[in-house]
Protein backbone atom coordinates (compact mmCIF):
# COMPACT_ATOMS: atom_id res chain seq x y z
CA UNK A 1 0.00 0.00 0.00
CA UNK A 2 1.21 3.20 -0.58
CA UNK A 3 1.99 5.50 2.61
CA UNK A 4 0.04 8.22 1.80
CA UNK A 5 -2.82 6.72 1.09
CA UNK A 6 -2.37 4.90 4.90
CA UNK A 7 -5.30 5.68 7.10
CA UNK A 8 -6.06 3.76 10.30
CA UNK A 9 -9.29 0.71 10.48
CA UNK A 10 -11.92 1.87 10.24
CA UNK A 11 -15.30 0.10 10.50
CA UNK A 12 -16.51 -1.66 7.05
CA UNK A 13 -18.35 0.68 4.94
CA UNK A 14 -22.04 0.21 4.14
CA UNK A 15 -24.03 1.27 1.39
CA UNK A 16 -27.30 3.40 2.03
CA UNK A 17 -29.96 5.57 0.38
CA UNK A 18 -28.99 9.20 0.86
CA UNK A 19 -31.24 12.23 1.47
CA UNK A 20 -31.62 16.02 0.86
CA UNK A 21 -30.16 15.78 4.38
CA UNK A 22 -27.10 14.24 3.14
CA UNK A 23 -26.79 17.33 0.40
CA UNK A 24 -23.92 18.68 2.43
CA UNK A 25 -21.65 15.77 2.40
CA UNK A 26 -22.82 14.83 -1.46
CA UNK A 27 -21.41 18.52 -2.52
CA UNK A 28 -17.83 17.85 -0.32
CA UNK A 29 -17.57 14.60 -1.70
CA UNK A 30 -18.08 15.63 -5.15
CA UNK A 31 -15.91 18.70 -4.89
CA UNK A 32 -13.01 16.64 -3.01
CA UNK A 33 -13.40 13.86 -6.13
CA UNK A 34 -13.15 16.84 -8.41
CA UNK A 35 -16.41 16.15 -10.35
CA UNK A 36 -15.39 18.18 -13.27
CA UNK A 37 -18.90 18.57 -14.60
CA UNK A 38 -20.27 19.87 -11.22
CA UNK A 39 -22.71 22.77 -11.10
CA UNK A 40 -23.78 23.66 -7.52
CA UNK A 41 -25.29 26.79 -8.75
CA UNK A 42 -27.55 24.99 -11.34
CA UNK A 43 -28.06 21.46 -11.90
CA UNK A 44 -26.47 20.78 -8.71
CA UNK A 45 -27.94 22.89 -5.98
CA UNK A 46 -29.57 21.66 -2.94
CA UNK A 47 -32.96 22.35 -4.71
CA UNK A 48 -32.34 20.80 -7.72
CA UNK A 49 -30.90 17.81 -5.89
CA UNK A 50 -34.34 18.13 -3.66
CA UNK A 51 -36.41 18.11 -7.06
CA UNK A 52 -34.65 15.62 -8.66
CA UNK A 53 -35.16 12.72 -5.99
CA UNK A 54 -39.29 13.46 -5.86
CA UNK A 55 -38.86 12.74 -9.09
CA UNK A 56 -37.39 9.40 -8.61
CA UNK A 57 -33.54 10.05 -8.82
CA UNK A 58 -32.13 7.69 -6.38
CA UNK A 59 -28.28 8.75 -4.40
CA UNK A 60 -26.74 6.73 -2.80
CA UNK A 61 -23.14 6.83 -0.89
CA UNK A 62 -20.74 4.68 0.68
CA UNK A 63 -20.25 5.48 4.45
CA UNK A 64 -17.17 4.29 6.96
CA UNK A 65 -17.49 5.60 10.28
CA UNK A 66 -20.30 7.68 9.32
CA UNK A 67 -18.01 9.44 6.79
CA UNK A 68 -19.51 9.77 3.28
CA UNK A 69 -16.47 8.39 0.71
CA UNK A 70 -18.54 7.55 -2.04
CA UNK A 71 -21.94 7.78 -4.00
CA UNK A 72 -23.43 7.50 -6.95
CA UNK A 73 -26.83 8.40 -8.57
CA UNK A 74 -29.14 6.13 -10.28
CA UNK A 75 -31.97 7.37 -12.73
CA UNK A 76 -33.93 5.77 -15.68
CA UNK A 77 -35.62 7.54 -18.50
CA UNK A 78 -38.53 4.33 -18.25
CA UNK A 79 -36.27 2.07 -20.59
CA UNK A 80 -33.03 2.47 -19.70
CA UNK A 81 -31.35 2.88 -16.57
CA UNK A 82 -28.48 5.31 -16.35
CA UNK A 83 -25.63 5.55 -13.64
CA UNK A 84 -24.02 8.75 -12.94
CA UNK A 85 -22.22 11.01 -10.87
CA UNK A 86 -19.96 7.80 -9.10
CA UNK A 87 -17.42 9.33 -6.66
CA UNK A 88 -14.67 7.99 -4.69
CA UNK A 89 -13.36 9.68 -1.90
CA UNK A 90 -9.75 9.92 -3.45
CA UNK A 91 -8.22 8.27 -0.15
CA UNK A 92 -10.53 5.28 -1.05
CA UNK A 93 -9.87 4.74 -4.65
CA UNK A 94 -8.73 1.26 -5.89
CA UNK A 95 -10.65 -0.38 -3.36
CA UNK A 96 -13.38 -2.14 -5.04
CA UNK A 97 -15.78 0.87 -3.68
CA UNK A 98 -16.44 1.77 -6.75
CA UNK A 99 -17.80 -1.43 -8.18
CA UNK A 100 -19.75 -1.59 -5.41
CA UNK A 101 -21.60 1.48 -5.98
CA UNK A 102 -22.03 0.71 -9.73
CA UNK A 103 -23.99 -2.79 -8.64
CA UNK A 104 -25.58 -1.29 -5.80
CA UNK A 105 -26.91 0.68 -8.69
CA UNK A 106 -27.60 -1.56 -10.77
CA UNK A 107 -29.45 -3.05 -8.16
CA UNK A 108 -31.77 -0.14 -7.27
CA UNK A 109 -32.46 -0.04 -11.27
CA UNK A 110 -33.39 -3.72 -11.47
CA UNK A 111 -36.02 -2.92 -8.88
CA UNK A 112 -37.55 0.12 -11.16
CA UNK A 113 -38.09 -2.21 -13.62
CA UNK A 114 -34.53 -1.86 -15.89
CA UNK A 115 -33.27 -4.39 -17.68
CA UNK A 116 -30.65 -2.44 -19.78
CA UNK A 117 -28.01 0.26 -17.76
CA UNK A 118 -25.60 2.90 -19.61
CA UNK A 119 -23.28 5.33 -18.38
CA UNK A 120 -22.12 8.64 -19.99
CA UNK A 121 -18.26 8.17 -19.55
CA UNK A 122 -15.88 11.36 -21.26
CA UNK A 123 -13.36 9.34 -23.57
CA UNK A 124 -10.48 11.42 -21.62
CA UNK A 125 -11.88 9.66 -18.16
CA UNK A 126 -9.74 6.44 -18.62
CA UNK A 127 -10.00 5.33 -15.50
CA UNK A 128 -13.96 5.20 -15.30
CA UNK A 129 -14.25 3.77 -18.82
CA UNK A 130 -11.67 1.20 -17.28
CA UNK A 131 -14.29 0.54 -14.07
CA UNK A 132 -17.26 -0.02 -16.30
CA UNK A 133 -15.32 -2.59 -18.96
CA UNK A 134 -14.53 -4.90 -15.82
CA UNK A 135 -17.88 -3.84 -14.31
CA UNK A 136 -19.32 -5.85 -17.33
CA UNK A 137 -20.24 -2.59 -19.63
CA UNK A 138 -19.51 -2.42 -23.16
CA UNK A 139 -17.65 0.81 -24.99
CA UNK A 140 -20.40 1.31 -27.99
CA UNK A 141 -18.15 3.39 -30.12
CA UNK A 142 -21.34 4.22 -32.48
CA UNK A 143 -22.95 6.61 -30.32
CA UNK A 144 -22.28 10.57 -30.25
CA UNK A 145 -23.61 12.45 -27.07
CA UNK A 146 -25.12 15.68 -27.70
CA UNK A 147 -26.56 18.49 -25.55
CA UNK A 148 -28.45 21.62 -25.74
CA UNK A 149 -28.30 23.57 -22.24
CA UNK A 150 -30.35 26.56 -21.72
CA UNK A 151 -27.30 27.81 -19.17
CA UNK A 152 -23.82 27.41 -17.86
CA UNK A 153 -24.93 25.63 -14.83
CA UNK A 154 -28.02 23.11 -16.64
C-alpha cells in the first residue's frame, strides 16, 4: 500500500440511500473527487438535488465511520437505466468501492423495472471507462452524445 494513502481501520463501509439531508456531504464529496462537470449553482444545488429525488432520482453513498467516501446516482428515462455522478473519496480509490456502488446501482435499477443500464463516460476519463469494462459494460463506439443547455450551470 502506498503510505500516503495509509489511514487507520476503520469500520466496514455500508451502502445506504442518501437524502436532501445528506446534500452537504454529497457537494464535499463531489468537490473533493473533483467532479469536473459539477454545477452547484444549477443542476447541482440543494434544490435541484431536492427536485430531482421526488422525481425518482435515487443517491446513494458509501459510508465508513459515518463518513460519506462515495456515492453515486441512479436514474432511468422508463427504458433504460443510467448511472451517474460515481465518486470515490480519493483516499478510497482502488478499493473495489467503486464497483460496489455501480452494482448497488444496478441493483436499485433492477427494482424500477430496468433491464438495460448505460453510463455517460468522457473518452479522456480512462479510468472510469476502465471501471465499467470490468464492471461488465460495453464501450459502444457508435454513439455521439449531444446536448443543448439553456445555461452554464443546466
Amino acid at each position: 500500500m502506498n503510505p500516503t494513502r495509509t489511514r487507520p481501520p476503520q469500520t466496514a463501509p455500508e451502502i445506504r440511500r442518501l437524502g436532501v439531508a445528506d446534500y452537504d456531504a454529497i457537494l464535499s464529496l463531489w468537490q473533493r473527487s473533483g467532479l469536473p462537470s459539477l454545477r452547484p449553482d444549477g443542476r447541482d444545488s440543494r434544490d435541484a438535488f431536492r427536485r430531482q429525488l421526488e422525481r425518482g432520482q435515487i443517491a446513494l453513498g458509501l459510508e465508513e465511520s459515518g463518513r460519506l467516501i462515495g456515492c453515486v446516482v441512479a436514474t432511468h428515462d422508463t427504458r433504460k437505466g443510467w448511472i451517474n455522478r460515481l465518486v470515490i473519496d480519493p483516499v478510497h480509490r482502488r478499493t473495489g468501492y467503486a464497483q460496489q456502488l455501480i452494482r448497488a446501482a444496478e441493483e436499485a435499477l433492477r427494482e424500477q423495472g430496468m433491464t438495460v443500464m448505460a453510463a455517460l463516460i468522457e473518452d479522456w476519463n480512462t479510468a472510469s471507462l476502465k471501471l465499467f469494462q470490468k464492471a461488465g459494460y460495453h464501450v459502444d463506439s457508435d454513439v455521439v452524445y449531444v446536448s443543448k443547455r439553456d445555461s452554464a450551470d443546466s
